[in-house]
N, C-alpha and C. Protein backbone atom coordinates (compact mmCIF):
# COMPACT_ATOMS: atom_id res chain seq x y z
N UNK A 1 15.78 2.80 -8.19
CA UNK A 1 14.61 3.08 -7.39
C UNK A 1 15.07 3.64 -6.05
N UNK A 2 14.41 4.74 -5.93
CA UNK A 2 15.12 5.73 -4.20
C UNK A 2 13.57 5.99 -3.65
N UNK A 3 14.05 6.20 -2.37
CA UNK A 3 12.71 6.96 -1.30
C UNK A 3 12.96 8.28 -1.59
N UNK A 4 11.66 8.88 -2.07
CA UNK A 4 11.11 9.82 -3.18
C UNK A 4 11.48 11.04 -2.11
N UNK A 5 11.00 11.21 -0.78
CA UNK A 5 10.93 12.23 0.03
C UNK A 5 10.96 11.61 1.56
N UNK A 6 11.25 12.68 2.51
CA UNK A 6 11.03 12.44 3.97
C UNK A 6 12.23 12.29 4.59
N UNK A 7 12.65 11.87 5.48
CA UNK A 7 13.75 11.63 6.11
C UNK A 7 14.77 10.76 5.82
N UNK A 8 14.55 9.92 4.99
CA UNK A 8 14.93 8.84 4.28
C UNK A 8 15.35 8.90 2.68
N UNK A 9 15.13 10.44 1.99
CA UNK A 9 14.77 10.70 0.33
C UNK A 9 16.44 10.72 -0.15
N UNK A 10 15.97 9.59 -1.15
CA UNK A 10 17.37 9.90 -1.98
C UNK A 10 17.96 7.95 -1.45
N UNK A 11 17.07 7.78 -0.44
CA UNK A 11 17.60 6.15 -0.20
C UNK A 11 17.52 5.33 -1.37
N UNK A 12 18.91 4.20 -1.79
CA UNK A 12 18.43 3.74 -2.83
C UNK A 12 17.42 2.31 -2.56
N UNK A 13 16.83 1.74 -3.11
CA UNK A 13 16.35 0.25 -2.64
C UNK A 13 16.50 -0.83 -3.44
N UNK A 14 16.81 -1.79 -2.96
CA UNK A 14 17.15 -3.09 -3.76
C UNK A 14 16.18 -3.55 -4.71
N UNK A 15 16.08 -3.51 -6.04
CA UNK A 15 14.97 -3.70 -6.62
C UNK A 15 15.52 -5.56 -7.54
N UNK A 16 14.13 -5.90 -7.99
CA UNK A 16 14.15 -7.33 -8.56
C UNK A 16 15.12 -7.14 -10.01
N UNK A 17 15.32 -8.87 -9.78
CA UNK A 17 16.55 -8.86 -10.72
C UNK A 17 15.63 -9.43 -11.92
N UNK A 18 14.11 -9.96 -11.83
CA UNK A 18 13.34 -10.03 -12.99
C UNK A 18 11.87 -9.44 -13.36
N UNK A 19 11.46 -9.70 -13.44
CA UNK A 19 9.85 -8.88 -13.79
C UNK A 19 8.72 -9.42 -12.93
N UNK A 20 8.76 -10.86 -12.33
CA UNK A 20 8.01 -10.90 -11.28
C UNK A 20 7.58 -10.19 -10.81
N UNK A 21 8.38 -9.18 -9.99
CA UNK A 21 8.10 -8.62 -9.29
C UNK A 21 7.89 -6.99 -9.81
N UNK A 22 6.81 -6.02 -9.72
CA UNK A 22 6.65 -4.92 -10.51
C UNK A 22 6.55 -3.83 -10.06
N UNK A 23 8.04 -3.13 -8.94
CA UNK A 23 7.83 -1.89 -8.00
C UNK A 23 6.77 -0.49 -8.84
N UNK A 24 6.61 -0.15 -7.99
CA UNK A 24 5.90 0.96 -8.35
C UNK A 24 7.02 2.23 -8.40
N UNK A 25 7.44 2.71 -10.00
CA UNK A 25 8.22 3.89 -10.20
C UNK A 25 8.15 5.27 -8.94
N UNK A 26 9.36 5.57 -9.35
CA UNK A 26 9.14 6.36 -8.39
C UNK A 26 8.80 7.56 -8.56
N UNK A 27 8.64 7.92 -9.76
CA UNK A 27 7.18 9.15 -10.30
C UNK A 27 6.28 8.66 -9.89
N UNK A 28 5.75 7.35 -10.26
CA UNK A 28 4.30 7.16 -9.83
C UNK A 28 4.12 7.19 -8.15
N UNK A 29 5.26 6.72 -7.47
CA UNK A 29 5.20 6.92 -6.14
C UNK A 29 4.95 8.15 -5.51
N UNK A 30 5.58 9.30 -6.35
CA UNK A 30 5.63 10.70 -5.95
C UNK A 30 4.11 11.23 -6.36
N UNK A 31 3.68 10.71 -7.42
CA UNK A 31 2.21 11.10 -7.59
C UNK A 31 1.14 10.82 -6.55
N UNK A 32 1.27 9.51 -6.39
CA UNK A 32 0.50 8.95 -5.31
C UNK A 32 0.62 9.45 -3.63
N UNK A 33 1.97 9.87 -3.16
CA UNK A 33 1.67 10.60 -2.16
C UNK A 33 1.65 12.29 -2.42
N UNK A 34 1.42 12.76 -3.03
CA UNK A 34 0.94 13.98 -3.34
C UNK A 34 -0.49 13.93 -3.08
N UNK A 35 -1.09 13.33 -3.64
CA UNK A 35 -2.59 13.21 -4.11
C UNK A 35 -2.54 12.69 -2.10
N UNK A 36 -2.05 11.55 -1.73
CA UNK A 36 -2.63 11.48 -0.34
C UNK A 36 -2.38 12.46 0.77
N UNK A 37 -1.25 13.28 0.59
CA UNK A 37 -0.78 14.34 1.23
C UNK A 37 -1.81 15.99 1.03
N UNK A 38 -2.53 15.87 -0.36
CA UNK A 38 -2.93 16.81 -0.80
C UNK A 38 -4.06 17.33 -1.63
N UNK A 39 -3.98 16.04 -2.02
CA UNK A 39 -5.34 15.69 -2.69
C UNK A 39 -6.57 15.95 -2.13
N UNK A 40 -7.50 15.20 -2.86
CA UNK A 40 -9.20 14.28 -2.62
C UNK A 40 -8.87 13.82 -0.69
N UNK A 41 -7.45 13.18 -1.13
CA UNK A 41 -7.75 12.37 0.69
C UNK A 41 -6.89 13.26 1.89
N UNK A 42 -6.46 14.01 1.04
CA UNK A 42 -5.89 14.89 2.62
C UNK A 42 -5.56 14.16 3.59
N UNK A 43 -4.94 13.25 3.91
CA UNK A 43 -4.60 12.28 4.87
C UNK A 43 -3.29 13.08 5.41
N UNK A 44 -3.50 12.84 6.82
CA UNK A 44 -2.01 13.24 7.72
C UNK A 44 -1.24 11.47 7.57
N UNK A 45 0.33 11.99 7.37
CA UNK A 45 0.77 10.17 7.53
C UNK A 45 1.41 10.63 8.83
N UNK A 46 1.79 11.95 9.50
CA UNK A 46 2.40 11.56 10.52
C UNK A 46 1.94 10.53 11.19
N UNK A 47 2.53 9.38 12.11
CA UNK A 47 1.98 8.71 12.93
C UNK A 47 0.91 7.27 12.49
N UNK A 48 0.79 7.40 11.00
CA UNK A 48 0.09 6.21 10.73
C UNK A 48 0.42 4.72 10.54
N UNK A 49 -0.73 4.13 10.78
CA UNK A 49 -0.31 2.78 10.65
C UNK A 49 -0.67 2.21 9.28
N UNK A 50 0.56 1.68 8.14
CA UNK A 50 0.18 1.51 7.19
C UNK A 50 0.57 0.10 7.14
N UNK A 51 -0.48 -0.79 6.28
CA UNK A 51 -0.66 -1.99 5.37
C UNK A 51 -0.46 -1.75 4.34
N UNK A 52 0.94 -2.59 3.53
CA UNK A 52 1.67 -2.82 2.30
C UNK A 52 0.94 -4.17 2.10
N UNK A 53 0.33 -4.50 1.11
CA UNK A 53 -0.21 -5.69 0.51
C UNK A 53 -0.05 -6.12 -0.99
N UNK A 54 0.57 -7.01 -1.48
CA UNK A 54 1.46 -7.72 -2.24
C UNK A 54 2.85 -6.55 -2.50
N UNK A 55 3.54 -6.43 -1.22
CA UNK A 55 4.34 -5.40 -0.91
C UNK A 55 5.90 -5.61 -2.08
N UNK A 56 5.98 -6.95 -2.94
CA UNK A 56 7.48 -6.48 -3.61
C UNK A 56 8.41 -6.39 -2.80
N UNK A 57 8.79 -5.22 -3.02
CA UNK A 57 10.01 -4.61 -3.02
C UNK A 57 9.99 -3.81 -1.41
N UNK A 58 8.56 -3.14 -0.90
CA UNK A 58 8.01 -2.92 0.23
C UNK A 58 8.44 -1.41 -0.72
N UNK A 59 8.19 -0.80 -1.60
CA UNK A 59 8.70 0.79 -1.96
C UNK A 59 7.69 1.82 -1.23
N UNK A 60 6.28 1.56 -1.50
CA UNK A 60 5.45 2.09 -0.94
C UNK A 60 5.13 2.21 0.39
N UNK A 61 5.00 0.90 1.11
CA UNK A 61 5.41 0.87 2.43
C UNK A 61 6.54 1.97 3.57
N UNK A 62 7.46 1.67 2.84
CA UNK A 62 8.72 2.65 3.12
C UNK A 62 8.73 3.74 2.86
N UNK A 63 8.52 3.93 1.94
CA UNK A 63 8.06 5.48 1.35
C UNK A 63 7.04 6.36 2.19
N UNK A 64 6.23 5.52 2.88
CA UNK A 64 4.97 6.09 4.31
C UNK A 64 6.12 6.06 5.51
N UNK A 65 6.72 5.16 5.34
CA UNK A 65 7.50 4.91 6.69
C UNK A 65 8.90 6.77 6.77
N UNK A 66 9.26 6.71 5.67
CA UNK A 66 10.13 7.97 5.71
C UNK A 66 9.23 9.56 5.41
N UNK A 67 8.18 9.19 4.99
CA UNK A 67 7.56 10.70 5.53
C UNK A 67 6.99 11.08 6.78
N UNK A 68 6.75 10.23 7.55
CA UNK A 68 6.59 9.75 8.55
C UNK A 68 5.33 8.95 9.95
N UNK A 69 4.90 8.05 8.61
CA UNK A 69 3.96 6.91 9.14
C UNK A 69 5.09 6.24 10.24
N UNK A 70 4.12 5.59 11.20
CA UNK A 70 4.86 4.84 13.04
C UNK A 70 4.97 3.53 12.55
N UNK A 71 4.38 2.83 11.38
CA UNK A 71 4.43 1.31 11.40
C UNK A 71 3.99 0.93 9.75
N UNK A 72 4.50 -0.11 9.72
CA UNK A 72 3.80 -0.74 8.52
C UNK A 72 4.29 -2.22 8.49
N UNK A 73 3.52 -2.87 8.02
CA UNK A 73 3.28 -4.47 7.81
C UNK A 73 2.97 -4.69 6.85
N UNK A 74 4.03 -5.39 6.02
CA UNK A 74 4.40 -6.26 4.82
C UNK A 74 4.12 -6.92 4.43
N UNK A 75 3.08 -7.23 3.62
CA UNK A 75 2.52 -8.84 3.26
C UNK A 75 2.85 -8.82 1.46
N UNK A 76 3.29 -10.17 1.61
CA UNK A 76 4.15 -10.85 0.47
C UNK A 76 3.87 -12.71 0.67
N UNK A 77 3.67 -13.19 -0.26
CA UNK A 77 3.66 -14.78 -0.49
C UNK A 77 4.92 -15.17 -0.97
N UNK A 78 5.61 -14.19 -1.70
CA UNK A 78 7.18 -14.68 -2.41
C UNK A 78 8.06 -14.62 -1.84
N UNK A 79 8.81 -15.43 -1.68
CA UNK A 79 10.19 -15.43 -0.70
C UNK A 79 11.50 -14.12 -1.58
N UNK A 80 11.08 -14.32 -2.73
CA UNK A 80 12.09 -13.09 -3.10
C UNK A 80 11.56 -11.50 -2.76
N UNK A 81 10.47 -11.78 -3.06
CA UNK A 81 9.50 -9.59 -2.75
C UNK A 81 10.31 -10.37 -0.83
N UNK A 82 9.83 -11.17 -0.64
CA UNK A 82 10.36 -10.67 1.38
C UNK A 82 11.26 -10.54 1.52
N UNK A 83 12.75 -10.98 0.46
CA UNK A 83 13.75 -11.07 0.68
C UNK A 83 14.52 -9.25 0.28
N UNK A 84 13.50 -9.01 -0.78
CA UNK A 84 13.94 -7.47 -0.77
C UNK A 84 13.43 -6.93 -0.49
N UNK A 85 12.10 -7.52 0.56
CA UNK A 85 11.19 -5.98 1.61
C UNK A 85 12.52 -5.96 2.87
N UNK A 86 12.96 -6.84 3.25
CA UNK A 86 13.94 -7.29 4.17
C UNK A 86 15.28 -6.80 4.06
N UNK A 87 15.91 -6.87 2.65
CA UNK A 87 17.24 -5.62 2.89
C UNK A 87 16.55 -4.33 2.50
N UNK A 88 15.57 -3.82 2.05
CA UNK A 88 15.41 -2.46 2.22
C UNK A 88 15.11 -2.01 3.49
N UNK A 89 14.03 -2.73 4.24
CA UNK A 89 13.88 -2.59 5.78
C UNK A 89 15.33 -2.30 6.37
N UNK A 90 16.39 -3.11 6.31
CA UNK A 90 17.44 -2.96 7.21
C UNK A 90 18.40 -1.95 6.39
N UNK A 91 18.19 -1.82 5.06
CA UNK A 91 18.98 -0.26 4.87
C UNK A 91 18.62 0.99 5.53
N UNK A 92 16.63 0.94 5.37
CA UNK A 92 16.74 2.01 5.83
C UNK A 92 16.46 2.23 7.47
N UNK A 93 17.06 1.00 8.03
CA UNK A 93 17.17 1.04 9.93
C UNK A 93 15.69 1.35 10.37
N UNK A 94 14.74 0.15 9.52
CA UNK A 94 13.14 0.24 10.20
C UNK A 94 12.64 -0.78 10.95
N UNK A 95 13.62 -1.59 11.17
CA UNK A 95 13.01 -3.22 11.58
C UNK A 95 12.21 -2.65 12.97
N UNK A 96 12.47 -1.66 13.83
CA UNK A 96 11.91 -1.97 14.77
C UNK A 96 10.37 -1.56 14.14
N UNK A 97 9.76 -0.50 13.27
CA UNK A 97 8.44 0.05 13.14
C UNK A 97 7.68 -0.93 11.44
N UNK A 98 8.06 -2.01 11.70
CA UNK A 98 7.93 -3.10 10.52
C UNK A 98 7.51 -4.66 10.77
N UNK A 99 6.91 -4.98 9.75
CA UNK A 99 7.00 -6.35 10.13
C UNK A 99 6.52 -7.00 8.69
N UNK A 100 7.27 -8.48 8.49
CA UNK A 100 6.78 -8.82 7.29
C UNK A 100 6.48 -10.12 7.33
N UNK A 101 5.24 -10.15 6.45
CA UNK A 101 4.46 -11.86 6.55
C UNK A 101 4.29 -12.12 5.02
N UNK A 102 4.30 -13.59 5.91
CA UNK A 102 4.05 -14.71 4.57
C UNK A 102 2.74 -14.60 4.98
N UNK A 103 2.09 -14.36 4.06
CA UNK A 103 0.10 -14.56 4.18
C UNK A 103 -0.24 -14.34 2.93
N UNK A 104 -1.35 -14.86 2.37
CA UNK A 104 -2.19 -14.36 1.17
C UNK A 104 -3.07 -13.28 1.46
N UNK A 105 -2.65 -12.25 1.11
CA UNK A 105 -3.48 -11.07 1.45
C UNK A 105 -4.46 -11.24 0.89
N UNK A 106 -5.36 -11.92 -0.24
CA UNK A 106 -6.61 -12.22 -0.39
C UNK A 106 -7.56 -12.85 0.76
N UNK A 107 -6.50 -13.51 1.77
CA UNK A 107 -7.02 -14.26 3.30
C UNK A 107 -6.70 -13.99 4.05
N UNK A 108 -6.87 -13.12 4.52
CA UNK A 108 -5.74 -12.49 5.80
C UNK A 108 -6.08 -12.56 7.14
N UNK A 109 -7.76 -13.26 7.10
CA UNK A 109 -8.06 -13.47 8.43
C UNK A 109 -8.20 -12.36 9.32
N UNK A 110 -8.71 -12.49 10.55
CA UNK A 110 -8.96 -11.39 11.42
C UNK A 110 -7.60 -10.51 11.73
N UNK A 111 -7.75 -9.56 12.06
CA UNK A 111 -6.60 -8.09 12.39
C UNK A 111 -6.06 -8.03 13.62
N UNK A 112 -7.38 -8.44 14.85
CA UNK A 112 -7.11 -8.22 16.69
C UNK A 112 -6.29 -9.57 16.54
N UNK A 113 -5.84 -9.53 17.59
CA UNK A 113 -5.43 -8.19 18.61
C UNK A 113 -4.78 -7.04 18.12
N UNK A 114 -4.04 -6.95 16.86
CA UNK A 114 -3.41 -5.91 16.06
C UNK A 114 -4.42 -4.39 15.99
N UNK A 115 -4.31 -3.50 15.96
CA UNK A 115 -4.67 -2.23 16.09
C UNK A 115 -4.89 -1.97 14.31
N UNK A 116 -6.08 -1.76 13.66
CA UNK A 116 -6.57 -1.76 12.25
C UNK A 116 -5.63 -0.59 11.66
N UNK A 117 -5.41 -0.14 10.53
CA UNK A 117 -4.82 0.73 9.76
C UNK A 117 -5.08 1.68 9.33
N UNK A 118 -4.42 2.53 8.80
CA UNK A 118 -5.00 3.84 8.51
C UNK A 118 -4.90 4.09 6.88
N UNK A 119 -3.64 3.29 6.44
CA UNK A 119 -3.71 3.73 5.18
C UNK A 119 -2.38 2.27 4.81
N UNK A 120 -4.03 2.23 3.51
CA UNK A 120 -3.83 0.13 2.76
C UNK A 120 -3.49 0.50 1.31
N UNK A 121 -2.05 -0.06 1.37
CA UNK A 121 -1.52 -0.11 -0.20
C UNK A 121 -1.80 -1.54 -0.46
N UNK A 122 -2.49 -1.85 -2.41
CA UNK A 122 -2.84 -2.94 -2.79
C UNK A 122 -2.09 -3.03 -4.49
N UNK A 123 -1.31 -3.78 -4.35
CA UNK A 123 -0.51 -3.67 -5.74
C UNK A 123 -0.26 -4.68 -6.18
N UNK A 124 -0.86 -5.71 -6.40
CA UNK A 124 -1.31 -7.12 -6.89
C UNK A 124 -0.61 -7.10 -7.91
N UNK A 125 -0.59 -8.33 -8.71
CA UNK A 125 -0.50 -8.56 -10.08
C UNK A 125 -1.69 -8.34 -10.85
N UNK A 126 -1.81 -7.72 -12.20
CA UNK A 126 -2.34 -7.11 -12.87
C UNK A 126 -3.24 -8.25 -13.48
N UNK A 127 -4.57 -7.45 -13.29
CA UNK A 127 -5.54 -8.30 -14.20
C UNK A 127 -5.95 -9.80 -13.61
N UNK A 128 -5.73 -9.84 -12.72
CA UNK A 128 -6.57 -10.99 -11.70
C UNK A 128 -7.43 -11.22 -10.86
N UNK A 129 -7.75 -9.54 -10.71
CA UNK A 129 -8.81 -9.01 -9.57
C UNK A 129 -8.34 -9.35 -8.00
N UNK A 130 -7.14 -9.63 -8.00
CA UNK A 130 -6.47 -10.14 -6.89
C UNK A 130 -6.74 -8.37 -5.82
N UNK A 131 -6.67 -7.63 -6.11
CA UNK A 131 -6.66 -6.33 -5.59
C UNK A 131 -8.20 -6.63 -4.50
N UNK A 132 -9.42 -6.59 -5.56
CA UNK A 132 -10.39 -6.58 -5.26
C UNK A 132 -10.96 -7.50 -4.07
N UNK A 133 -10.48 -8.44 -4.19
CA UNK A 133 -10.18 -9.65 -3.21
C UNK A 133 -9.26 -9.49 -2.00
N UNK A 134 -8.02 -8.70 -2.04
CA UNK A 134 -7.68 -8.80 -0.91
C UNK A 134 -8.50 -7.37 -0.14
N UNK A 135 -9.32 -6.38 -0.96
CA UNK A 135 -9.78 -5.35 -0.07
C UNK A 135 -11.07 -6.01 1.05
N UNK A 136 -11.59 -6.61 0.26
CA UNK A 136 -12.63 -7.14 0.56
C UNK A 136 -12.17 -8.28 2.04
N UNK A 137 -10.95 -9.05 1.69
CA UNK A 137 -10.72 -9.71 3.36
C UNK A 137 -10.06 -8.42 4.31
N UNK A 138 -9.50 -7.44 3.70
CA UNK A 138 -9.31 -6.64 4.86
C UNK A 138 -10.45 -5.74 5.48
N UNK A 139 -11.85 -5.64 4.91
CA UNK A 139 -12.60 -5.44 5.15
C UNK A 139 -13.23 -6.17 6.21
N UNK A 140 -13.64 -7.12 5.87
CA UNK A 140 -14.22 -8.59 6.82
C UNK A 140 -13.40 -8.81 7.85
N UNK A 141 -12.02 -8.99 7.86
CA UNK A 141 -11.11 -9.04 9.07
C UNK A 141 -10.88 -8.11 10.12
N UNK A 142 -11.54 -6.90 9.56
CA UNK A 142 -11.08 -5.55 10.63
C UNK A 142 -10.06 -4.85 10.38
N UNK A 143 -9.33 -5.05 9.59
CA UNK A 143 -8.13 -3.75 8.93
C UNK A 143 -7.99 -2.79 8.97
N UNK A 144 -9.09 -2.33 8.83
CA UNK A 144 -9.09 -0.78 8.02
C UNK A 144 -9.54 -0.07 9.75
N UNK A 145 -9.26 1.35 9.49
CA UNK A 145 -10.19 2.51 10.55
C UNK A 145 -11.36 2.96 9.99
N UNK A 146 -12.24 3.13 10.55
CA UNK A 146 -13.15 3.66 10.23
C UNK A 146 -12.86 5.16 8.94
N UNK A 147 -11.96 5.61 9.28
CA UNK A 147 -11.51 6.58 8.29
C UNK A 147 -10.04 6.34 7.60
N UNK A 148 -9.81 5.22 6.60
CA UNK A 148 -8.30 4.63 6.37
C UNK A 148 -8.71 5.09 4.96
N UNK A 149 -7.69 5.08 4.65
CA UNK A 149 -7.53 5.69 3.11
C UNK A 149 -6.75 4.34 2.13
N UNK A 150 -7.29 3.56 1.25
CA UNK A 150 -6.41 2.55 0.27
C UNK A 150 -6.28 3.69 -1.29
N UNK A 151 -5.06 2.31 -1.42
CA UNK A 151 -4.36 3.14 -2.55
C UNK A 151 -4.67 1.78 -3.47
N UNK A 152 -5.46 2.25 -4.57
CA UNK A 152 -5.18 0.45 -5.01
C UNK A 152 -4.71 0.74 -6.31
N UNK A 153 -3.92 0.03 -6.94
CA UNK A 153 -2.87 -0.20 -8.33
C UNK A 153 -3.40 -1.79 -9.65
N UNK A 154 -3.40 -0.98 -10.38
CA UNK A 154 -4.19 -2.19 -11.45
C UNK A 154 -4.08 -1.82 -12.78
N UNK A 155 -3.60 -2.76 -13.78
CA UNK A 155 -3.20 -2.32 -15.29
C UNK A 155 -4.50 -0.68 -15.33
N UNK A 156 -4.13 -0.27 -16.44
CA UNK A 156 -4.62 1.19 -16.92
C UNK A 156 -6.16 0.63 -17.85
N UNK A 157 -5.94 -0.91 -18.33
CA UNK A 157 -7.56 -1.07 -19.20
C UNK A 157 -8.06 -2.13 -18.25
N UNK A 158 -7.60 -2.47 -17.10
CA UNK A 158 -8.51 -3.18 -15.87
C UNK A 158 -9.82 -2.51 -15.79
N UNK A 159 -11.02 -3.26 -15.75
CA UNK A 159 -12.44 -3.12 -15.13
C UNK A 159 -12.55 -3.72 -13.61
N UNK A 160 -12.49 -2.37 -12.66
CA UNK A 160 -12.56 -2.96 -11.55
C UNK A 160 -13.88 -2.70 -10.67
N UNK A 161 -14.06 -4.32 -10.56
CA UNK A 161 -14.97 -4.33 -9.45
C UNK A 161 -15.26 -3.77 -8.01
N UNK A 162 -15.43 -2.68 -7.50
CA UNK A 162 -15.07 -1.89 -6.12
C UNK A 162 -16.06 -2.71 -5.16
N UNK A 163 -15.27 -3.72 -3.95
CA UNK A 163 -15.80 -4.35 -3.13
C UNK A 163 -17.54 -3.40 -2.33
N UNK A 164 -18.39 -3.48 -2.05
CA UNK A 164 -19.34 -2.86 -1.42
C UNK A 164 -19.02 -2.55 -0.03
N UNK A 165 -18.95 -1.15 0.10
CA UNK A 165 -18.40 -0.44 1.18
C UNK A 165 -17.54 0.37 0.96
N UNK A 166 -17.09 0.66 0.08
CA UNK A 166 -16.18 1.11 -0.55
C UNK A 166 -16.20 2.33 -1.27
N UNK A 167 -15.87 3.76 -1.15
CA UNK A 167 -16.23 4.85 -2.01
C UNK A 167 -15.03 5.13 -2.71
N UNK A 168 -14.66 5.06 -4.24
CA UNK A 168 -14.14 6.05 -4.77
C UNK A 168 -13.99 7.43 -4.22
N UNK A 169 -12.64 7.84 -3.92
CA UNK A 169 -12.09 8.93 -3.74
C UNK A 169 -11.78 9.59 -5.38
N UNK A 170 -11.11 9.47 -5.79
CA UNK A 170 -10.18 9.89 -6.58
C UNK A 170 -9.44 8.55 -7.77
N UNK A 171 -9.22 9.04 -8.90
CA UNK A 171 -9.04 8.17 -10.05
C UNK A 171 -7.23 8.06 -10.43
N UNK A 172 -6.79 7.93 -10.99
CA UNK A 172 -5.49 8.45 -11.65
C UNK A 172 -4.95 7.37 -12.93
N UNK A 173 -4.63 8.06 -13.64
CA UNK A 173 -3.75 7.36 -14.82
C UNK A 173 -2.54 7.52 -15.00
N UNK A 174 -1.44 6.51 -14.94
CA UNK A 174 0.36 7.20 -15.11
C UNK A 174 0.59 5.68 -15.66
N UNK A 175 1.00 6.08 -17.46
CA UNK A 175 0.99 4.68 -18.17
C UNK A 175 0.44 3.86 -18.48
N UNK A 176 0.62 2.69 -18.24
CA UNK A 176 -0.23 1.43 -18.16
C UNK A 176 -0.87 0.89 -16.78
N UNK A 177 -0.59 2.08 -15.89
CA UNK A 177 -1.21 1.77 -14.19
C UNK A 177 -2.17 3.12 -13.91
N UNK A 178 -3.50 2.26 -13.38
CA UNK A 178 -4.57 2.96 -12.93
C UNK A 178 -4.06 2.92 -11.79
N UNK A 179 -4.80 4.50 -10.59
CA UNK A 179 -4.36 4.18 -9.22
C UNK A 179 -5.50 4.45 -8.98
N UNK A 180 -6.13 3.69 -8.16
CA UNK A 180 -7.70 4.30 -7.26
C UNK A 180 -7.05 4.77 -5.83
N UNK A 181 -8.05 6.00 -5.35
CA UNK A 181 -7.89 5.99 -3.85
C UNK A 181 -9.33 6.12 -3.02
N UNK A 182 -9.56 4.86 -2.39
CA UNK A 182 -10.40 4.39 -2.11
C UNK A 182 -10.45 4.72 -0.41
N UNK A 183 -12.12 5.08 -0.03
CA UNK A 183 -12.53 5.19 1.24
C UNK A 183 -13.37 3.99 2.16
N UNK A 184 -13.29 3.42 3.51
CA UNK A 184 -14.86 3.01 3.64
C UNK A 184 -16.04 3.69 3.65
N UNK A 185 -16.61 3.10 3.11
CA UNK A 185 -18.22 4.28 3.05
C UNK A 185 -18.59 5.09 4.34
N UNK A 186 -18.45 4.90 5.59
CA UNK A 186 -18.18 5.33 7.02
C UNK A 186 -17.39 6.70 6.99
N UNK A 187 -16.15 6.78 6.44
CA UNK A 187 -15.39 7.76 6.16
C UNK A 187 -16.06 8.81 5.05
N UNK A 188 -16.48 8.09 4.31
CA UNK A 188 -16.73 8.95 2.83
C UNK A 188 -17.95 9.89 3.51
N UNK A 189 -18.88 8.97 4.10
CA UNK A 189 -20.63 9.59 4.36
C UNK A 189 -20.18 11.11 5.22
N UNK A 190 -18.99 11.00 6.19
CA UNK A 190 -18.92 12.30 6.96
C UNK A 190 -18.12 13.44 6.59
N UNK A 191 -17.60 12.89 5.21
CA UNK A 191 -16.76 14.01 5.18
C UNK A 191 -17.82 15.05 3.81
């Protein structure tokens, strides 16, 4: 597993030594910022602030961080996904534009004093609706910008419930992983 593109492409990253943990390939990674680079969401990452949520390995995270998003914050409950968001962070010399928490991203509680995000990766474990749940507290907490773009990840025959507020952007299929890219309705109504 390498950082797909950016200043950083060709980095390798420490990936899990069992299945727990389920990085996101790095085709599918390359798909997914295409589509945000170019797509439905046209998103600039220069300069963004991105939320990694049930972050692993942190691939995605990092992967914003070397094209060149300013920040991202790590949330993980497993001491092993932190332990390898943590040597990939320090391979690829990001600790200062990083940070990683123990939190249940299904609860994540309020955002302030923290400055909300621009663009929310959600890559749960499959088939628990755990996705749906943590959009929904980053919603309620203040997370998001008024115009943030989520990426959300969920088996390929998942029925997902889309929290209210929420617009479908764009769909995708690669394997056995659906990718949604999801708007707040705020964003969606003006564009």
């Amino acid at each position: 597993m390498r950082i797909v593109a950016g200043k950083h492409r060709g980095l390798a990253l420490a990936t899990p030594t069992d299945n727990r943990i389920r990085p996101t390939s790095d085709r599918t990674r390359e798909a997914i910022f295409n589509i945000l680079q170019h797509g439905a969401t046209a998103m600039e990452l220069e300069g963004a602030r991105v939320l990694d949520l049930f972050a692993g390995t942190g691939a995605l995270g990092l992967e914003a961080l070397s094209r060149g998003a300013r920040y991202c914050v790590f949330v993980d409950e497993g001491a092993a996904a932190r332990g390898l968001i943590r040597t990939n962070v320090d391979a690829m010399h990001a600790q200062g534009a990083t940070k990683i928490w123990r939190r249940n991203a299904t609860d994540l509680g309020p955002c302030a004093p923290m400055l909300p995000f621009d663009l929310v990766f959600a890559d749960p474990p499959y088939g628990k609706g755990l996705g749906e749940k943590a959009l929904s507290s980053a919603m309620a907490g203040g997370w998001l910008t008024p115009e943030a773009v989520i990426v959300l990840e969920e088996s390929a025959d998942a029925v997902i419930d889309l929290p209210a507020g929420l617009t479908l952007l764009d769909q995708r299929r690669y394997g056995d992983t659906q990718v949604m890219f999801l708007t707040p309705d705020s964003a969606a109504g003006s564009a």
